[in-house]
N, C-alpha and C. Protein backbone atom coordinates (compact mmCIF):
# COMPACT_ATOMS: atom_id res chain seq x y z
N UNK A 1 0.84 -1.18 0.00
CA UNK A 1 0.00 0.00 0.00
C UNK A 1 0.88 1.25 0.00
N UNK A 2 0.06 2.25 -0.63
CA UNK A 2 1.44 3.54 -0.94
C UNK A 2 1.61 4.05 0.61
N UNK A 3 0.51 3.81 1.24
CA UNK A 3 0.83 4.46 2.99
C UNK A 3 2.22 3.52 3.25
N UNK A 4 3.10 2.33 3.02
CA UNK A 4 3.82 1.94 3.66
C UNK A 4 5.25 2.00 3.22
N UNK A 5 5.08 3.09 2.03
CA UNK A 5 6.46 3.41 1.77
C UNK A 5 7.20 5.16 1.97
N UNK A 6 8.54 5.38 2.23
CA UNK A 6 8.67 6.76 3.18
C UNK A 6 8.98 7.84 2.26
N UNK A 7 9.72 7.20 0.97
CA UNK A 7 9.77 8.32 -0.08
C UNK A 7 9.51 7.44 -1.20
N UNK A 8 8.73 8.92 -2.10
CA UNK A 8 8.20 8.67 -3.56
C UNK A 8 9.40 9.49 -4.45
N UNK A 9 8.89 9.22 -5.74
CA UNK A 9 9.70 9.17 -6.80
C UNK A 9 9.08 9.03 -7.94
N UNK A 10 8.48 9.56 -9.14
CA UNK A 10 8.01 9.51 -9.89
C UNK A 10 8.83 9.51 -11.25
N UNK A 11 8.77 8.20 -12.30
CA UNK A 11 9.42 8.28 -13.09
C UNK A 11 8.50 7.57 -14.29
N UNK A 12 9.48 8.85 -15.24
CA UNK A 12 8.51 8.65 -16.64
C UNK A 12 8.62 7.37 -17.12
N UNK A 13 7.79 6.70 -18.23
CA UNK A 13 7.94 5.63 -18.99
C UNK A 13 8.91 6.11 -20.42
N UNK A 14 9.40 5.59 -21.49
CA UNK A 14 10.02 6.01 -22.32
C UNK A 14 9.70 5.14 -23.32
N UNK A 15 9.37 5.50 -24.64
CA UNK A 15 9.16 5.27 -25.85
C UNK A 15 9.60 3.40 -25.93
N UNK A 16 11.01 3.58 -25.90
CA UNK A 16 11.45 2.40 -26.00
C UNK A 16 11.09 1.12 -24.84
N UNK A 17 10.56 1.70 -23.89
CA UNK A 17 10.31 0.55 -22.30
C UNK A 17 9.68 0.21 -23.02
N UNK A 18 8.53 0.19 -23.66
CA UNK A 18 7.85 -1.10 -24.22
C UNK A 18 7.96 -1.87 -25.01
N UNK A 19 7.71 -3.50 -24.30
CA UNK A 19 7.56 -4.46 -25.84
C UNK A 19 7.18 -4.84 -26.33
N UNK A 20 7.20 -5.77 -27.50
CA UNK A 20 6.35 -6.29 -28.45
C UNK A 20 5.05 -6.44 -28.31
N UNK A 21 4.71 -6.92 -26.52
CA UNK A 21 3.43 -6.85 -25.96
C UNK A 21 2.45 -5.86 -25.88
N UNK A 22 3.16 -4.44 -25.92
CA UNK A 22 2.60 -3.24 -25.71
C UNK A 22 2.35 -2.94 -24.29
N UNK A 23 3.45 -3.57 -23.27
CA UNK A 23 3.73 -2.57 -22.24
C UNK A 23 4.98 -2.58 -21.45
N UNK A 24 5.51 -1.81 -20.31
CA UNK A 24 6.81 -1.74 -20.33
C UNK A 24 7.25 -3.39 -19.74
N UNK A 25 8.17 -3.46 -20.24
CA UNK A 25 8.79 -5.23 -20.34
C UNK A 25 9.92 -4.96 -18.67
N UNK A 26 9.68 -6.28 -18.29
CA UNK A 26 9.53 -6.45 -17.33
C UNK A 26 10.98 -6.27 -16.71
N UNK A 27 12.37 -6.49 -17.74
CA UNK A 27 13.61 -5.96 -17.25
C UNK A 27 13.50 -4.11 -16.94
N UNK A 28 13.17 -3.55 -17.67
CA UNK A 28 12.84 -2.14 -17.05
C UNK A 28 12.43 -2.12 -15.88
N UNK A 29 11.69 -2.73 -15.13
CA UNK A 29 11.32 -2.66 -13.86
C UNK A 29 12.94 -2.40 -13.19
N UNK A 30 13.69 -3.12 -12.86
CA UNK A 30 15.19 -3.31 -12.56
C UNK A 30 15.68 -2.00 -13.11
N UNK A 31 15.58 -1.37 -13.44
CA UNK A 31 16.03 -0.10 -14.13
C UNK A 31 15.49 0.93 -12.89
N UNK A 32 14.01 0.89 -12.94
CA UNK A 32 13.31 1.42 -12.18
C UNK A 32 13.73 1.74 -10.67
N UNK A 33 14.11 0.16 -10.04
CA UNK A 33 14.64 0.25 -8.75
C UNK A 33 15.77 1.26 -8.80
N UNK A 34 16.67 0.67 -9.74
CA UNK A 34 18.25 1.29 -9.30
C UNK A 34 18.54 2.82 -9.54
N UNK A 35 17.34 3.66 -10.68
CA UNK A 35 17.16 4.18 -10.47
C UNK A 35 16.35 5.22 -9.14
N UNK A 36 15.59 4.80 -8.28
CA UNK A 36 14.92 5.66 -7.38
C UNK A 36 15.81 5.31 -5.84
N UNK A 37 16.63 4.07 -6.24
CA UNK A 37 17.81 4.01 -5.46
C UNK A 37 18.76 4.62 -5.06
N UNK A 38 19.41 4.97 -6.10
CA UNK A 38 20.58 5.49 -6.68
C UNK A 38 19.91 7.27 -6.15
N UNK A 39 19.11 7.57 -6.80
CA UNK A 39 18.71 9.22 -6.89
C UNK A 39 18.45 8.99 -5.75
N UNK A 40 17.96 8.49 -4.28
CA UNK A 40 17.74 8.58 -3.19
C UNK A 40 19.24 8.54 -2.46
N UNK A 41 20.03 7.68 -2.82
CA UNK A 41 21.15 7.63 -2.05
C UNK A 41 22.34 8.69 -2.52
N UNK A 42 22.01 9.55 -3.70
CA UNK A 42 22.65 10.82 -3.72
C UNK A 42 21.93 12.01 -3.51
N UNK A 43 20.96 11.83 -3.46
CA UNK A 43 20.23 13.64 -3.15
C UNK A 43 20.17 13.22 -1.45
N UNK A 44 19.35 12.31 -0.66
CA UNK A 44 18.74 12.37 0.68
C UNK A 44 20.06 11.73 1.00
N UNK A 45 20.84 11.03 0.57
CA UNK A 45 21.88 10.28 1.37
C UNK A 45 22.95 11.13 2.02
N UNK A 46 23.40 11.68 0.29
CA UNK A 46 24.69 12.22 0.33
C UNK A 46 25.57 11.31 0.01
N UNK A 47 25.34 10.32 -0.33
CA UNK A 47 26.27 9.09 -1.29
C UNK A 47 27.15 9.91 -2.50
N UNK A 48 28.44 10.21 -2.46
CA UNK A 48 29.66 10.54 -3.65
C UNK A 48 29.60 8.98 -4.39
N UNK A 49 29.25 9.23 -5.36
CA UNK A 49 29.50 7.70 -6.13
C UNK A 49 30.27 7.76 -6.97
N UNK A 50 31.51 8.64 -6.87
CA UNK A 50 32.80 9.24 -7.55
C UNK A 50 33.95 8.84 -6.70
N UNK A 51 34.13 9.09 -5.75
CA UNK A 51 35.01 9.21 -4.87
C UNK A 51 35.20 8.98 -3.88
N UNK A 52 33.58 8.51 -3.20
CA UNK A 52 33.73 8.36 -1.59
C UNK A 52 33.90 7.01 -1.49
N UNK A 53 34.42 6.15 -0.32
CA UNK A 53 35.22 5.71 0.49
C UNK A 53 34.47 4.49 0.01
N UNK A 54 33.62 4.33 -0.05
CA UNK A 54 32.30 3.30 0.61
C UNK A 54 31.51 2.82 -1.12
N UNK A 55 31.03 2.14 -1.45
CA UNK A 55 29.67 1.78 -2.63
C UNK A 55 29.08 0.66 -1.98
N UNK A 56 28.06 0.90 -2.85
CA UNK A 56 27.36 -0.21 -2.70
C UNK A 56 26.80 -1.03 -3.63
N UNK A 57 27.21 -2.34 -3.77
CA UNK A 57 27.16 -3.34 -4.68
C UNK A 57 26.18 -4.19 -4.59
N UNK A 58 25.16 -4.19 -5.59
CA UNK A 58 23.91 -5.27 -5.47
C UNK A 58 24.32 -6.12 -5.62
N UNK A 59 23.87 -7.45 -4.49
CA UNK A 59 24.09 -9.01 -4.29
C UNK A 59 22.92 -9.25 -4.89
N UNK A 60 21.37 -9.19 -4.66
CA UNK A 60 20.10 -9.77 -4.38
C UNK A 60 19.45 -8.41 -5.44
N UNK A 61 18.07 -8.94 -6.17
CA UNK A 61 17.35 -8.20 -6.41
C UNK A 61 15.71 -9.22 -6.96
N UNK A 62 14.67 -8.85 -6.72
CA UNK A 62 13.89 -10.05 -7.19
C UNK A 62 12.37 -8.73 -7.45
N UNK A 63 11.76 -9.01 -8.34
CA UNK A 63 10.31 -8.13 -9.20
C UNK A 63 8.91 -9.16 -8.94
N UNK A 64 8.44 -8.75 -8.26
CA UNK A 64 6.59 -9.59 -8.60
C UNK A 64 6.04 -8.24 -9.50
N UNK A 65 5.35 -9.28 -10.31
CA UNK A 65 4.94 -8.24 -11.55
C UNK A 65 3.24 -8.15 -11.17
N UNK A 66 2.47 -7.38 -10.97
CA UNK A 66 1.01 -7.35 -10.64
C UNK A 66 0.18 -7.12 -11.57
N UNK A 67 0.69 -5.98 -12.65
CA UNK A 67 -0.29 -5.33 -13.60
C UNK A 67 0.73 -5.22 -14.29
N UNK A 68 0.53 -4.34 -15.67
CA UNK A 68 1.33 -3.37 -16.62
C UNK A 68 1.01 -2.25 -16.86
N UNK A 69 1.94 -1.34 -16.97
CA UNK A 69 1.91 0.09 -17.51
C UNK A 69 2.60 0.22 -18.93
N UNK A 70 1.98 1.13 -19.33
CA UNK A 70 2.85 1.27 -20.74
C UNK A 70 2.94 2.71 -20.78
N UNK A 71 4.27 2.96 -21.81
CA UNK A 71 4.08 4.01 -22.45
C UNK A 71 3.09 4.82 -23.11
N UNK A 72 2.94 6.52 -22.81
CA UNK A 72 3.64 7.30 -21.81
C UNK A 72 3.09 7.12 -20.16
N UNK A 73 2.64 6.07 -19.93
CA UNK A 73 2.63 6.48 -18.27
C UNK A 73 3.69 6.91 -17.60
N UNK A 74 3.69 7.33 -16.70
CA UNK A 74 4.66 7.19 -15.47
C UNK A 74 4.27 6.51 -14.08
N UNK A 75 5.20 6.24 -13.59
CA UNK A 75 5.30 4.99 -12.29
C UNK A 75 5.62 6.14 -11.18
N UNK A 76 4.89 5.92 -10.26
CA UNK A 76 5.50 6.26 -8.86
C UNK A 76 5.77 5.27 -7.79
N UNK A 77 7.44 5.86 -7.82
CA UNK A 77 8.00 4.57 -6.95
C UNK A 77 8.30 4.58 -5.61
N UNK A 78 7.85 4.04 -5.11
CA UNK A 78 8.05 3.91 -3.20
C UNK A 78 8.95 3.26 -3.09
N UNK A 79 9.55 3.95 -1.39
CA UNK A 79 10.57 3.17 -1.39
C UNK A 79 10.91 3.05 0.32
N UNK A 80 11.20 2.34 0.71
CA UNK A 80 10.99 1.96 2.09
C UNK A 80 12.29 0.92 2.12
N UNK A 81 12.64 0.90 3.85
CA UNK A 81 14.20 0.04 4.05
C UNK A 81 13.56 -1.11 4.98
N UNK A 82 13.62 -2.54 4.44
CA UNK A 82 12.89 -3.15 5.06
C UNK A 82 14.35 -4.24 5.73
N UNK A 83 14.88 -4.06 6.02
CA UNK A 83 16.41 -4.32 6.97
C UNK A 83 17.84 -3.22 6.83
N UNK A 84 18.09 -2.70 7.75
CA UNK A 84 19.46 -2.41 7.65
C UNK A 84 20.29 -2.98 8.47
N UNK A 85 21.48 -3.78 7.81
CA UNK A 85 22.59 -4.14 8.46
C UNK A 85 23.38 -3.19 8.93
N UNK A 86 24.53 -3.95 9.59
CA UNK A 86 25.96 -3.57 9.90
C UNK A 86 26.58 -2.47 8.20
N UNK A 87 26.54 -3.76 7.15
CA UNK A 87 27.38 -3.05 6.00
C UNK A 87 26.06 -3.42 4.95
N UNK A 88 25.18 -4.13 5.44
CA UNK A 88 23.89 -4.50 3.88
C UNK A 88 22.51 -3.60 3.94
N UNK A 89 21.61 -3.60 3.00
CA UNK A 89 20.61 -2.71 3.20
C UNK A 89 19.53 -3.17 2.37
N UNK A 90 18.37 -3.68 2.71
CA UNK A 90 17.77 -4.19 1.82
C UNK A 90 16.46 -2.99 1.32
N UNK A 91 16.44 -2.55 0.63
CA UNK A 91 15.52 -1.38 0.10
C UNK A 91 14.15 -2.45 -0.20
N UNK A 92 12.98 -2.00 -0.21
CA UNK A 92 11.74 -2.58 -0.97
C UNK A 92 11.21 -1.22 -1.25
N UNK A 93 10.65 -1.53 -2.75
CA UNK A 93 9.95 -0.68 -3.86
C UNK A 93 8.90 -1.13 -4.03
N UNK A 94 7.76 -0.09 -4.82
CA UNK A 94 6.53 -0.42 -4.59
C UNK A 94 6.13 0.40 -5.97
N UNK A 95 5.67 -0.14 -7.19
CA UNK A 95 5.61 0.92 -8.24
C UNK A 95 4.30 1.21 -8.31
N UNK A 96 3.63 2.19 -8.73
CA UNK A 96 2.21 2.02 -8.61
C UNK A 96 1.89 3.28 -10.23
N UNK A 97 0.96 3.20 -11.02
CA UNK A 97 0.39 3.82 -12.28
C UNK A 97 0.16 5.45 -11.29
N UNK A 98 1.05 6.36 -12.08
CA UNK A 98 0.62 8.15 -11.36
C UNK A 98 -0.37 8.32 -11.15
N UNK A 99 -0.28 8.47 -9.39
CA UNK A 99 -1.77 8.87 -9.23
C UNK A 99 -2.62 7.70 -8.37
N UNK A 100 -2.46 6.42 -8.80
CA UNK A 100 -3.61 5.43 -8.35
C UNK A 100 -2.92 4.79 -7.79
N UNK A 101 -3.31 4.37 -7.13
CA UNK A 101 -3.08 2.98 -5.75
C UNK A 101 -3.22 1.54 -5.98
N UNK A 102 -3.33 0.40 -7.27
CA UNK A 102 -3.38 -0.15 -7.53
C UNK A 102 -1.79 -0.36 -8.16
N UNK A 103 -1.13 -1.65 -7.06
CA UNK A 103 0.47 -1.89 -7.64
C UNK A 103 0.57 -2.36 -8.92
N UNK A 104 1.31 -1.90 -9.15
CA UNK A 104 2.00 -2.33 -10.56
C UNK A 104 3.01 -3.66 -10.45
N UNK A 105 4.23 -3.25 -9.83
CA UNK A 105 5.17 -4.31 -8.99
C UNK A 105 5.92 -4.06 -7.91
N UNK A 106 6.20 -5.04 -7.28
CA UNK A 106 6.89 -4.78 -6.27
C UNK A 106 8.21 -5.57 -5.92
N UNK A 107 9.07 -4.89 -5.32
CA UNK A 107 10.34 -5.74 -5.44
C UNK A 107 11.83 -5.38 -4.50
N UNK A 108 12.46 -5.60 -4.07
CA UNK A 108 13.75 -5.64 -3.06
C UNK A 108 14.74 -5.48 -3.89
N UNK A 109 16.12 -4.76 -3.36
CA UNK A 109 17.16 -4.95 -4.16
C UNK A 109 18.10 -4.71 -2.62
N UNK A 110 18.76 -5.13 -2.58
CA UNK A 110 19.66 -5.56 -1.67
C UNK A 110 21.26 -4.80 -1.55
N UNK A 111 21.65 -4.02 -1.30
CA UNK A 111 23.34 -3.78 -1.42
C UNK A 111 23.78 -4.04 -0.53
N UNK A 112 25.19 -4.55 -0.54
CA UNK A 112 26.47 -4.63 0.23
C UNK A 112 27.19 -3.45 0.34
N UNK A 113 27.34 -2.88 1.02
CA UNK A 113 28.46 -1.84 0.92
C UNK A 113 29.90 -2.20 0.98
N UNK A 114 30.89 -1.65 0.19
CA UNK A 114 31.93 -2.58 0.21
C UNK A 114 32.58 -1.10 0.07
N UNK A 115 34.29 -1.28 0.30
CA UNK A 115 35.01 -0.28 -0.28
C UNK A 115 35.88 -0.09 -0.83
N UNK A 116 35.66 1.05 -1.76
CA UNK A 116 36.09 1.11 -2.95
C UNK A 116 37.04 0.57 -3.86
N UNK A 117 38.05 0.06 -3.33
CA UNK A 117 39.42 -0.08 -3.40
C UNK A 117 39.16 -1.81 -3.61
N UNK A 118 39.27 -2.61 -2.59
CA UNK A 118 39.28 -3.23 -2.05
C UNK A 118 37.95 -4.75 -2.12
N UNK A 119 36.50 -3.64 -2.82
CA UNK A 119 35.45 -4.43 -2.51
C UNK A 119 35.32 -5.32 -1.53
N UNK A 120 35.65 -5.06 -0.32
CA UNK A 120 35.70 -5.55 0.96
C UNK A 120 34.86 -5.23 1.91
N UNK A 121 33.63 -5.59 2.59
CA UNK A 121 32.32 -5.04 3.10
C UNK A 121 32.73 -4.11 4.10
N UNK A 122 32.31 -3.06 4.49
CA UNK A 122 32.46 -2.30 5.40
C UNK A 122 30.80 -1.65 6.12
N UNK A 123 31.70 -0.80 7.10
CA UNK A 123 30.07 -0.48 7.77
C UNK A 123 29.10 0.33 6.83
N UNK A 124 28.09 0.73 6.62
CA UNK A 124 27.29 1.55 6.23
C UNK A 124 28.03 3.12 6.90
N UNK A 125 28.65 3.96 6.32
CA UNK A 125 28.80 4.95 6.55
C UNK A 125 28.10 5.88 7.38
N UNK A 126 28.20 6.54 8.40
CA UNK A 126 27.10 6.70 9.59
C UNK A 126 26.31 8.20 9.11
N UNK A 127 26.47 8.83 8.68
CA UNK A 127 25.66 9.43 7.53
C UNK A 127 24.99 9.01 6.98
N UNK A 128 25.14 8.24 6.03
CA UNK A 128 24.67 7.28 5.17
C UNK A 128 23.67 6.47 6.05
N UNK A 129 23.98 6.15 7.23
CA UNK A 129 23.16 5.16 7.82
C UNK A 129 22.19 5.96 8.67
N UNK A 130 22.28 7.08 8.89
CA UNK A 130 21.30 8.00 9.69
C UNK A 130 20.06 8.32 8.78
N UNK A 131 20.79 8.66 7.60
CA UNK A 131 19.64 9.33 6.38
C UNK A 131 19.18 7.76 6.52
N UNK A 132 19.09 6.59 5.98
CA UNK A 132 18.65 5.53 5.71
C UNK A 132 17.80 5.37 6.87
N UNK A 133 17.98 5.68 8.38
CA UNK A 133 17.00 5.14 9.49
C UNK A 133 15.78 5.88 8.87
N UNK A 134 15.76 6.64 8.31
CA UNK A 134 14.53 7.54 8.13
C UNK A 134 13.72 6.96 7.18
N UNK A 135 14.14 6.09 6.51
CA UNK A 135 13.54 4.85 5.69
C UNK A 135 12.96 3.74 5.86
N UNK A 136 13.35 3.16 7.14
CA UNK A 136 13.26 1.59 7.84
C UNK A 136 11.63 1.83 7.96
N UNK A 137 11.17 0.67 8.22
CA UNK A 137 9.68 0.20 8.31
C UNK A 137 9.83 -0.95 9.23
N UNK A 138 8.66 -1.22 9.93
CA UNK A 138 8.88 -2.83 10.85
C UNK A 138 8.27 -3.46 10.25
């Protein structure tokens, strides 16, 4: 339900997301996550994904598909932290058609934080891990 996720994200569909079927194909979804991921963990994080110390490397990622959207819709994507580790973080997404409350899909993607150098797990950066409490769900 959109009440159980802490930040939204709205992202367009694009000409090409759709396939042969006539709606967006189901690897785009995966696009979707890492996108509202990624833009969450550099605008609200403060994640340098240039230079800083720390990344984070997807182990795990898995999509239940509910409905379809097609092009031009847009998706609004929820996003909620449904574990944070020591150095792992498991995000869950929630896509839903702009506007309506009926899911589209839903799905987890998982990072390791490792660093940089090294790809060797380290802690969640405590920055990094403060902005993220503001995410967690029970």
């Amino acid at each position: 339900m959109r009440k159980d996720y802490r930040h939204w994200q709205r992202i367009p569909t694009r000409w090409h997301d759709n396939d042969v079927y006539g709606h967006v194909n189901n690897v785009v979804h995966y696009a979707f996550m890492d996108t509202v991921i990624n833009t969450w963990l550099i605008t609200e994080g403060g994640l340098d994904i240039h230079r800083g110390p720390a990344i984070g490397l997807c182990v795990e990622s898995h999509c239940n598909y509910r409905s379809s959207v097609a092009f031009p819709e847009a998706v609004d994507a929820g996003l909620r932290i449904g574990h944070l580790g020591r150095s792992s973080v498991r995000y869950e997404i929630g896509f839903y058609p702009e506007g309506r409350d009926d899911v589209v899909a839903e799905g987890h993607f998982v990072h390791v934080f490792t660093d940089r150098s090294t790809r060797k797990p380290v802690a969640i950066p405590a920055d990094l891990r403060a902005a993220m409490e503001g995410l967690v769900v029970a």
